[in-house]
N, C-alpha and C. Protein backbone atom coordinates (compact mmCIF):
# COMPACT_ATOMS: atom_id res chain seq x y z
N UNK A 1 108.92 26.48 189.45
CA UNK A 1 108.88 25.25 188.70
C UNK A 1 107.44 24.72 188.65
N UNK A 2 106.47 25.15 190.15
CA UNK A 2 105.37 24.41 189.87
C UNK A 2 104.57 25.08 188.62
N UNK A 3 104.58 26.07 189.05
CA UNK A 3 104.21 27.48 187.73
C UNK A 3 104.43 27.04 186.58
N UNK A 4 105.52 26.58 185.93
CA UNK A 4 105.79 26.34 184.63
C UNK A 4 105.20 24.59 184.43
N UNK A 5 104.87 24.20 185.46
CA UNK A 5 104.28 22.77 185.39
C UNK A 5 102.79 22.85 185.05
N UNK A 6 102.58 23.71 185.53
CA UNK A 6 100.55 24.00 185.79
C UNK A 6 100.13 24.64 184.45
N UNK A 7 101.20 25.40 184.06
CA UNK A 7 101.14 26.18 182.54
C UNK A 7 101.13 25.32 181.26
N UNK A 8 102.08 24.32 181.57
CA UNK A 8 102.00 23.68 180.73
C UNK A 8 101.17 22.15 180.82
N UNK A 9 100.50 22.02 181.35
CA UNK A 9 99.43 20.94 181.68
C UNK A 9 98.32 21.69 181.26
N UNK A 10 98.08 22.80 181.60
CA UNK A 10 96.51 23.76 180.93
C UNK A 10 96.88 24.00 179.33
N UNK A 11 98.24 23.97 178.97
CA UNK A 11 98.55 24.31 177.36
C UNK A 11 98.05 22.96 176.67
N UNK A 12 98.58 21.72 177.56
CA UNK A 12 97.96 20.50 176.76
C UNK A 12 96.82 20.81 176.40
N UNK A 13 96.05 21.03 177.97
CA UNK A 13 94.64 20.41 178.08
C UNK A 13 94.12 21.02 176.51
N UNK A 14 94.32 22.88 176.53
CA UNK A 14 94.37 23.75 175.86
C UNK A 14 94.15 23.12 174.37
N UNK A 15 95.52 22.86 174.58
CA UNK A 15 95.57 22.24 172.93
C UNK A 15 94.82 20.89 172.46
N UNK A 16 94.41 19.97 173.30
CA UNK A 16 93.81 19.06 173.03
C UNK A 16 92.34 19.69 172.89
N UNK A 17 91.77 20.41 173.72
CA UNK A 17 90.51 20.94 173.80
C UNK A 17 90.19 21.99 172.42
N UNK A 18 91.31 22.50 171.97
CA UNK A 18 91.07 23.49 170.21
C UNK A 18 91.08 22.17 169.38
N UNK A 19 91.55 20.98 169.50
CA UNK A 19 91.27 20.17 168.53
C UNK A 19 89.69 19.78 168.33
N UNK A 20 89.21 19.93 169.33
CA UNK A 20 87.48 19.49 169.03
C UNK A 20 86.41 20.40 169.80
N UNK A 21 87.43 21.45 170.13
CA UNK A 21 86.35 22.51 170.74
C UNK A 21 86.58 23.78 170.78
N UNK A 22 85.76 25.13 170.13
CA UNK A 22 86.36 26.01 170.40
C UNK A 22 86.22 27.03 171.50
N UNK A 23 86.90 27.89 171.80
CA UNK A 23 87.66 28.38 172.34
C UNK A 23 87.46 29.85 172.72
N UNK A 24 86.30 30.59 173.36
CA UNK A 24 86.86 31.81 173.58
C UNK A 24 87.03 32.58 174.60
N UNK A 25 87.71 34.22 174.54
CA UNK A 25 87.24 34.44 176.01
C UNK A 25 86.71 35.94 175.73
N UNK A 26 86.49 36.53 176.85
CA UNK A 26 85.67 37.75 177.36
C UNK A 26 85.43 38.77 178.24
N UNK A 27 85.86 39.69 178.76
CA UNK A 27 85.83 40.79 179.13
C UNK A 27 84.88 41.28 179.95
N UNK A 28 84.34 40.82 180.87
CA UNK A 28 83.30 41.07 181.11
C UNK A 28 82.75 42.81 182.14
N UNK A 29 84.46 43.17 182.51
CA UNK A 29 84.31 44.34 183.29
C UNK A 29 84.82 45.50 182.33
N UNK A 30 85.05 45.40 180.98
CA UNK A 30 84.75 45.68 179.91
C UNK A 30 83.53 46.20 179.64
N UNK A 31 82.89 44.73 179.40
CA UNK A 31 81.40 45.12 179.15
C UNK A 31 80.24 45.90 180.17
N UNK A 32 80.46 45.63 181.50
CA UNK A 32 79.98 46.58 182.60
C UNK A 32 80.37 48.09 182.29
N UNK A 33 81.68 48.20 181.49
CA UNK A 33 82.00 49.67 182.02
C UNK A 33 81.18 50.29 180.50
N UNK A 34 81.48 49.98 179.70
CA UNK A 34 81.23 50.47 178.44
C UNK A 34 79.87 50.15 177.48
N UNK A 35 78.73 49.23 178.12
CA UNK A 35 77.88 48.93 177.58
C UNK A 35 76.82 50.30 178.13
N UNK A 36 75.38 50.03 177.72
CA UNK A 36 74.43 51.36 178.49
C UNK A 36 74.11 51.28 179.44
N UNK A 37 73.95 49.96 179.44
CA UNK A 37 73.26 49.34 180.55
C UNK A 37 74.11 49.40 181.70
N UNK A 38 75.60 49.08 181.49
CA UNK A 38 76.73 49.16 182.69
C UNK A 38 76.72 50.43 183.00
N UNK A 39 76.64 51.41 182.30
CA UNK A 39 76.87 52.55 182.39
C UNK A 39 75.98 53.54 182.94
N UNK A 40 75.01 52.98 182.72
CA UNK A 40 73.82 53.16 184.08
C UNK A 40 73.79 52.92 185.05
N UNK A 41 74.20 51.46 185.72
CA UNK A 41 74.36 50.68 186.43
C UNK A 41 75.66 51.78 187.53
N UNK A 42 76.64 52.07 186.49
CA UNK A 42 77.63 53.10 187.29
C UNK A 42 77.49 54.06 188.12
N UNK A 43 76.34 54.37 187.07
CA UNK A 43 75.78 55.97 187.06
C UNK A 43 74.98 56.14 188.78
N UNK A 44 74.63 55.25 188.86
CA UNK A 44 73.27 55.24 190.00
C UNK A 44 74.43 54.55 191.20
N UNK A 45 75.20 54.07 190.70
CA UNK A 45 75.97 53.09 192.35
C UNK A 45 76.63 54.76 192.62
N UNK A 46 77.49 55.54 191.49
CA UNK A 46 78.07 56.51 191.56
C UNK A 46 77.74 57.66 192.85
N UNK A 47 75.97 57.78 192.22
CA UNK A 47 75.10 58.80 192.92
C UNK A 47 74.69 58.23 194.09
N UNK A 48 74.53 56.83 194.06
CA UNK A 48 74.36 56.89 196.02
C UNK A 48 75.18 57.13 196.86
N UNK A 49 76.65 56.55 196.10
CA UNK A 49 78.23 56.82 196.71
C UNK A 49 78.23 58.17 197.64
N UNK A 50 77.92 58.81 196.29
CA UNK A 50 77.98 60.41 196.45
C UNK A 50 77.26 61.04 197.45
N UNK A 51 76.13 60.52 197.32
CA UNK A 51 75.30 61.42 198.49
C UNK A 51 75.34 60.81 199.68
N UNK A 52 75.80 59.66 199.67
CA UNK A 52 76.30 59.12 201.34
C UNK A 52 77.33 60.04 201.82
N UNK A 53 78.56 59.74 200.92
CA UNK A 53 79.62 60.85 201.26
C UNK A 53 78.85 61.99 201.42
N UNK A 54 78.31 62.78 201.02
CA UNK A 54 78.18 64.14 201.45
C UNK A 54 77.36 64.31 202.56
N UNK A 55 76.06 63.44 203.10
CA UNK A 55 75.64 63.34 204.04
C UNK A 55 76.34 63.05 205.25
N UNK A 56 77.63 62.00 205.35
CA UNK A 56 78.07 61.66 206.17
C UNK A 56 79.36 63.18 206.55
N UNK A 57 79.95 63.86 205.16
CA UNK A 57 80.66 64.83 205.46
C UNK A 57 79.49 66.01 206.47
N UNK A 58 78.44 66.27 206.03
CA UNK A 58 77.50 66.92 207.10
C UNK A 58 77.08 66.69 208.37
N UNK A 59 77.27 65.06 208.47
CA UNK A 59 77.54 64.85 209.85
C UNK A 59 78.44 64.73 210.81
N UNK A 60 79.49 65.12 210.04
CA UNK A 60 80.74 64.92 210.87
C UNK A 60 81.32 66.38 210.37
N UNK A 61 80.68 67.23 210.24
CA UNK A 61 80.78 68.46 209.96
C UNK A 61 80.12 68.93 211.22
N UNK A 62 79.10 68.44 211.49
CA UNK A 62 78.36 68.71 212.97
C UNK A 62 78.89 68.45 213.92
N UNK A 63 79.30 66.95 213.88
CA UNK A 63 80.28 66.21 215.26
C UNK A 63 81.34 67.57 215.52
N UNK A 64 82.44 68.09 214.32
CA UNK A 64 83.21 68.70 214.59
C UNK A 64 83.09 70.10 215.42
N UNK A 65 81.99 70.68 214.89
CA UNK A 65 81.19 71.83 215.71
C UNK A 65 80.94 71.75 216.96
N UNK A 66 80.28 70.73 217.32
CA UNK A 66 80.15 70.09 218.98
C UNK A 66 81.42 69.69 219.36
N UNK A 67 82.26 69.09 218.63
CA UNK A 67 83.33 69.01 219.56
C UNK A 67 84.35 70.24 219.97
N UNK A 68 84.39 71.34 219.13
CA UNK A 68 84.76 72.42 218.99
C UNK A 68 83.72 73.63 219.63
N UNK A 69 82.62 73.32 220.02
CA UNK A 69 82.00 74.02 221.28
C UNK A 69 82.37 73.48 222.68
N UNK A 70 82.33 72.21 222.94
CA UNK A 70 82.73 71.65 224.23
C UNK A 70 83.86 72.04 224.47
N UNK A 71 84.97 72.44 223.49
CA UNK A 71 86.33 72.75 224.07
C UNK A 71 86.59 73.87 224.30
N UNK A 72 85.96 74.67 223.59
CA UNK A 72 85.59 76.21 224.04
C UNK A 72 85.15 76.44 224.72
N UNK A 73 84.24 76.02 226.32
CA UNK A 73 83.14 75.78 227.06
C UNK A 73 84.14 74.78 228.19
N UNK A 74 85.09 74.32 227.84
CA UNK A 74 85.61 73.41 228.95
C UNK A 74 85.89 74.23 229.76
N UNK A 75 86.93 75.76 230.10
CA UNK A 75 86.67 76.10 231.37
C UNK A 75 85.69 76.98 232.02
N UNK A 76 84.67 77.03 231.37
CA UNK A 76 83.53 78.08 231.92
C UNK A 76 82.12 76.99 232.46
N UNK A 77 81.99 75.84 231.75
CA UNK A 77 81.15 74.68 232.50
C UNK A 77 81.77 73.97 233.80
N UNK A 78 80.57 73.51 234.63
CA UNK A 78 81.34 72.38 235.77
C UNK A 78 81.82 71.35 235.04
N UNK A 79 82.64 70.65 236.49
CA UNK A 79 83.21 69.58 235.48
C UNK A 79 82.18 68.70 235.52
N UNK A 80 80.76 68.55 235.58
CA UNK A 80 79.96 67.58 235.93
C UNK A 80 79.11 67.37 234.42
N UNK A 81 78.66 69.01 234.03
CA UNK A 81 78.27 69.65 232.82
C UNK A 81 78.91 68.84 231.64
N UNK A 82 80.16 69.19 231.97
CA UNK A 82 81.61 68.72 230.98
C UNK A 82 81.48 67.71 230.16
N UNK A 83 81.63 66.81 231.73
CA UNK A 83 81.34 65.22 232.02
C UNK A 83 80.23 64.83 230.82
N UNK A 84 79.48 65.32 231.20
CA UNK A 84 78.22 65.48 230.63
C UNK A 84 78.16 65.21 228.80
N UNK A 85 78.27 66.80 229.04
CA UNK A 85 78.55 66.71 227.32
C UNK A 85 79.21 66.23 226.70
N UNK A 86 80.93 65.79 227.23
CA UNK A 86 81.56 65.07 226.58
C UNK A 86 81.09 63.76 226.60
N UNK A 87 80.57 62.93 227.68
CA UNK A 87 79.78 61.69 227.15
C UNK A 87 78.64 61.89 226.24
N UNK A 88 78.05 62.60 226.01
CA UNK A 88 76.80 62.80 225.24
C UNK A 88 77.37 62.78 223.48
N UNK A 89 78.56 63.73 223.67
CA UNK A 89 79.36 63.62 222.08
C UNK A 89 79.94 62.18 221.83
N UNK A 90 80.47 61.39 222.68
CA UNK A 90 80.87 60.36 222.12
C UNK A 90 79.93 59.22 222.00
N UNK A 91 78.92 59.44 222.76
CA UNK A 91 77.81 58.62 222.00
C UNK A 91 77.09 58.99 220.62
N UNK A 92 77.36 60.24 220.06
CA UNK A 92 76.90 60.58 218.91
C UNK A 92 78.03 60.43 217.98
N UNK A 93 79.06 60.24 218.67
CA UNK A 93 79.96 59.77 217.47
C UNK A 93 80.22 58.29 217.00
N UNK A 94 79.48 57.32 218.33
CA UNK A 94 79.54 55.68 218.04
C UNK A 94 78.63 55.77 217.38
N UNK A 95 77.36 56.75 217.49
CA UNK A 95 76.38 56.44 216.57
C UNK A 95 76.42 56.75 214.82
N UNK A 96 77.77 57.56 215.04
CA UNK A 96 77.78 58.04 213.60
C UNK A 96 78.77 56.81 212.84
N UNK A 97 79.88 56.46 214.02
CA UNK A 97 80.70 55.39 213.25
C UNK A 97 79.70 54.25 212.91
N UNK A 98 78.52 53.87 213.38
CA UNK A 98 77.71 52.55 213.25
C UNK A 98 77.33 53.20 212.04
N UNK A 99 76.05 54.57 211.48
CA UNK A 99 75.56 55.08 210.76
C UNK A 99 76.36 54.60 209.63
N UNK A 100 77.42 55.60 209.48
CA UNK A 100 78.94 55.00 208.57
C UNK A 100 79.02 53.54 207.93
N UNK A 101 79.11 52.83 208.74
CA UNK A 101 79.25 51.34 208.46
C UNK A 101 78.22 51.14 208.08
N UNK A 102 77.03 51.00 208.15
CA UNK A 102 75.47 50.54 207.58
C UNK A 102 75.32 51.05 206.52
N UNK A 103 76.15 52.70 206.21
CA UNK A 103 76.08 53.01 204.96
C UNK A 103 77.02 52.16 203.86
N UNK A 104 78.14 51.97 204.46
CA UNK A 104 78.86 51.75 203.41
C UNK A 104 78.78 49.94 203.30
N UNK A 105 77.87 49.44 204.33
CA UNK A 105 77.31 47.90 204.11
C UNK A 105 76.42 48.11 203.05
N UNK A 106 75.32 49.07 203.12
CA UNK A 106 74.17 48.64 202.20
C UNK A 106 75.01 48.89 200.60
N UNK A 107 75.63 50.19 200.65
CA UNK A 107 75.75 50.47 199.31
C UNK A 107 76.23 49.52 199.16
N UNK A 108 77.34 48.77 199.70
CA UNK A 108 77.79 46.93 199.18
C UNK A 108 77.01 46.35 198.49
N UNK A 109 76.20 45.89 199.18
CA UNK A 109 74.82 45.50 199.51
C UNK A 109 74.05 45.39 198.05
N UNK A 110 74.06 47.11 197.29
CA UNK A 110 73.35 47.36 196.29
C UNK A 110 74.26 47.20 195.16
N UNK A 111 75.45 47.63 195.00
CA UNK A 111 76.63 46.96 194.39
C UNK A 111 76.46 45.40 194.07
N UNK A 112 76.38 44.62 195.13
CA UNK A 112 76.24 42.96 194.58
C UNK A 112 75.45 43.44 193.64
N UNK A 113 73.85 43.16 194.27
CA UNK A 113 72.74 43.06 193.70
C UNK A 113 72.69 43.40 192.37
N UNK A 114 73.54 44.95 192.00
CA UNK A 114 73.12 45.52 190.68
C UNK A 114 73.93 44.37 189.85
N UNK A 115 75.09 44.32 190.66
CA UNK A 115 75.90 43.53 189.51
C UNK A 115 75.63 41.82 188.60
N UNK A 116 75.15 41.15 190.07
CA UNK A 116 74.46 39.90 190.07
C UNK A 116 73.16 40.12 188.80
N UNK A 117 72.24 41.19 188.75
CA UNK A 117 71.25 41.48 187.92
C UNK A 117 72.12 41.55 186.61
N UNK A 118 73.23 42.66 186.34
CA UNK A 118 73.67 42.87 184.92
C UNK A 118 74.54 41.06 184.47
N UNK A 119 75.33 40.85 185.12
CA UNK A 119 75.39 39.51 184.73
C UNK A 119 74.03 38.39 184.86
N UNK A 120 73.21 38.19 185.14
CA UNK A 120 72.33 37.33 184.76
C UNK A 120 71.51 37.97 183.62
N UNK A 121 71.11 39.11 183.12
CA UNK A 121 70.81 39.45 182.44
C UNK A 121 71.53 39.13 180.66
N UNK A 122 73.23 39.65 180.80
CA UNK A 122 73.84 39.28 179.67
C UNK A 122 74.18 37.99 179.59
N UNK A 123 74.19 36.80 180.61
CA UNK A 123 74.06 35.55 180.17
C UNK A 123 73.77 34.95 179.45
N UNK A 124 72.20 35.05 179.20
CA UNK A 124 71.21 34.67 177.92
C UNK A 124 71.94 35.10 176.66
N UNK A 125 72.54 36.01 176.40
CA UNK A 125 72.67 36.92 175.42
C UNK A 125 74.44 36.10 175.01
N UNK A 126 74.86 35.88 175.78
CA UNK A 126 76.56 35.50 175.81
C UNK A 126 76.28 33.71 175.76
N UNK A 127 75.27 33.13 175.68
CA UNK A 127 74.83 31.73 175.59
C UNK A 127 74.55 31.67 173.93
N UNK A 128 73.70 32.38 173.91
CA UNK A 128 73.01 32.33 172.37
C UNK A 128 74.22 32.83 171.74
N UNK A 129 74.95 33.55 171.66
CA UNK A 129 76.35 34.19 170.72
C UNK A 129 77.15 32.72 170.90
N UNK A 130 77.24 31.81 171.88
CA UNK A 130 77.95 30.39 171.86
C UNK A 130 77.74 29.51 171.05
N UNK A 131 76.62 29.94 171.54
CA UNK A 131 75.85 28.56 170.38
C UNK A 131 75.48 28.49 169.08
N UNK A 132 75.35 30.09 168.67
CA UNK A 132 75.44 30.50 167.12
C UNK A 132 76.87 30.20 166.59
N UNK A 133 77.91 30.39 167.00
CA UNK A 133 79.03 30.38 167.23
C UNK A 133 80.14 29.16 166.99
N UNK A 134 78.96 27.90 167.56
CA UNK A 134 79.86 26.97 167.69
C UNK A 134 80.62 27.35 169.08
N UNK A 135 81.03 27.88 169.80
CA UNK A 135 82.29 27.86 171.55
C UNK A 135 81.55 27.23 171.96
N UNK A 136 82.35 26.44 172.68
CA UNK A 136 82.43 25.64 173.39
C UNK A 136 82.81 26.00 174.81
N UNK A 137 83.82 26.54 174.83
CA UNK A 137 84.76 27.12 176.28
C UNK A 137 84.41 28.49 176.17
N UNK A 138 84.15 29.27 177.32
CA UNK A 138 84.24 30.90 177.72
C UNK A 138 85.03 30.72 178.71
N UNK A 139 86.21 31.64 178.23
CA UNK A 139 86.92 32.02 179.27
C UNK A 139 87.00 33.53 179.68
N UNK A 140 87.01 33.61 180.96
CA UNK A 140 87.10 35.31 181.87
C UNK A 140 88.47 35.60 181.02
N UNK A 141 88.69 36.95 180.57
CA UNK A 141 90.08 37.42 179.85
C UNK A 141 90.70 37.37 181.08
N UNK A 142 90.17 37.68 182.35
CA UNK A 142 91.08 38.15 183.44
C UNK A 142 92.05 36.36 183.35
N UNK A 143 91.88 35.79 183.40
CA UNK A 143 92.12 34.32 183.22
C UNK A 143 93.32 34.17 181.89
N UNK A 144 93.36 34.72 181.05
CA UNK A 144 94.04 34.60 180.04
C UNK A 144 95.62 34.86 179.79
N UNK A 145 96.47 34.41 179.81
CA UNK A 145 97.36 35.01 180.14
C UNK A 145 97.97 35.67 178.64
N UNK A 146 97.78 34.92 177.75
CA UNK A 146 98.28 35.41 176.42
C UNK A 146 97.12 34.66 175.29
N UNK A 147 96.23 35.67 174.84
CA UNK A 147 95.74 34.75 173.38
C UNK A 147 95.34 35.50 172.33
N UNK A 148 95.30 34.82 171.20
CA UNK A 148 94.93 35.74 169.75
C UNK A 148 93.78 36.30 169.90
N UNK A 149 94.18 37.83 169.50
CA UNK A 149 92.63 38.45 169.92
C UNK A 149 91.17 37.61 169.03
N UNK A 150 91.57 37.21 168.27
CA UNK A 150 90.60 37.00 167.35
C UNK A 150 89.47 35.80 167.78
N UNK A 151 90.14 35.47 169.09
CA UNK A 151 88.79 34.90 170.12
C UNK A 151 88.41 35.94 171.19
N UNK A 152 88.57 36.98 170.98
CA UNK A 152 88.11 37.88 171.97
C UNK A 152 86.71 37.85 171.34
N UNK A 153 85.71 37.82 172.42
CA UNK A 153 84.17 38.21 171.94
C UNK A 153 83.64 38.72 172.58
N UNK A 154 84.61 40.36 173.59
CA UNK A 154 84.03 41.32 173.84
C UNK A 154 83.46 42.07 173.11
N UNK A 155 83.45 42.62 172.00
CA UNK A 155 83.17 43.80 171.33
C UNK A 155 82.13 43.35 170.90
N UNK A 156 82.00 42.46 170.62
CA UNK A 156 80.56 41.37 169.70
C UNK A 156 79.22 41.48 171.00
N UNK A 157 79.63 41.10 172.12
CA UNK A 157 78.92 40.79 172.73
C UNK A 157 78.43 42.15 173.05
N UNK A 158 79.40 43.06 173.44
CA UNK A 158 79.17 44.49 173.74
C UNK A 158 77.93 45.09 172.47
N UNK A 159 78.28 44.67 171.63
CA UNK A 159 77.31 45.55 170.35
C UNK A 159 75.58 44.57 170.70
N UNK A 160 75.64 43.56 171.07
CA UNK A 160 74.52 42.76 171.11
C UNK A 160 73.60 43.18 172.29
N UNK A 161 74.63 43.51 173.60
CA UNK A 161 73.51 43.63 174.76
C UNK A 161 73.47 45.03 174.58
N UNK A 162 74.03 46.30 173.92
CA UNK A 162 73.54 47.37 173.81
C UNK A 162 72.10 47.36 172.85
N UNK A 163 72.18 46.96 171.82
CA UNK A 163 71.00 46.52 171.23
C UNK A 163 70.06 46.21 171.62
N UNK A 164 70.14 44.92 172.53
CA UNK A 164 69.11 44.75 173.34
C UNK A 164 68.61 45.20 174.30
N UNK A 165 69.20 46.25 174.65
CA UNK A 165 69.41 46.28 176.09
C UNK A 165 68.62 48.16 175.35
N UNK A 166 68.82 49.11 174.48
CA UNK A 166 68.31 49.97 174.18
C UNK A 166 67.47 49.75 173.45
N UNK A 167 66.84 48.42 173.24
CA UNK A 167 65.28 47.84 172.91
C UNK A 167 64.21 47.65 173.75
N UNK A 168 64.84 47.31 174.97
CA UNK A 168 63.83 47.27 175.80
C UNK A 168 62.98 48.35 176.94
């Protein structure tokens, strides 16, 4: 019930707000995936992904080797040796779970950043299309629950920052 209360209080607002203002919305992980610039942006988060994973599969390709020598070696070493090596492996394996995590923090890390850059970048570009425009309201599509495409101003915007964006 509250649901159908909240829906229809945003339909007012909605409708009072198309009487003197318009109205659109936008796509914006859309435009990340399918513009050049996003698609670059993919391209490079893709390839660090990648070569973390495969670096980290090489190191735990190693861990597995050492741990698979120590067990082969457990009854022909003392148990002091043992002792030994098996503490020595599990400190190379806290060091690899930390390694791990720092990797998969930074690539975070570079993820914001790229993304924070491609949206401040198409801002300018999604301001000036407003204001040529006449809109008033931008709304996230993710936000939308049902509307006439014919305020969609993904594709518009998409053709503008490729333009610009393979101008510079």
């Amino acid at each position: 019930m509250l649901l159908k209360g909240i829906i229809f209080i945003f339909f007012i607002i909605l409708t009072n707000a198309q009487a003197s203002e318009k109205i659109a919305y936008i796509d914006v992980d859309f435009i990340l995936n399918n513009s050049l610039k996003g698609k670059l942006i993919i391209k490079k988060l893709n390839e660090l992904n990648n070569k973390n994973l495969k670096e980290l599969k090489n190191k735990e390709n190693q861990l597995d080797e050492e741990k698979n020598e120590i067990n082969s070696q457990q009854n022909i070493l003392s148990e002091k040796e043992l002792n030994k090596k098996i503490k020595n492996f599990k400190t190379k394996v806290k060091i690899f779970q930390k390694d791990k995590d720092l990797m998969f923090s930074n690539i975070e890390d570079v993820k914001k950043e790229e993304l924070e850059n491609f949206i401040k970048n198409i801002s300018p570009i999604i301001e000036k299309y407003m204001t040529e425009n006449s809109i008033s309201i931008l709304i996230d599509k993710k936000s939308v629950f049902i509307a006439d495409p014919k305020y969609d101003i993904t594709n518009a915007i998409l053709k503008i920052t490729d333009i610009k964006f393979n101008n510079d």
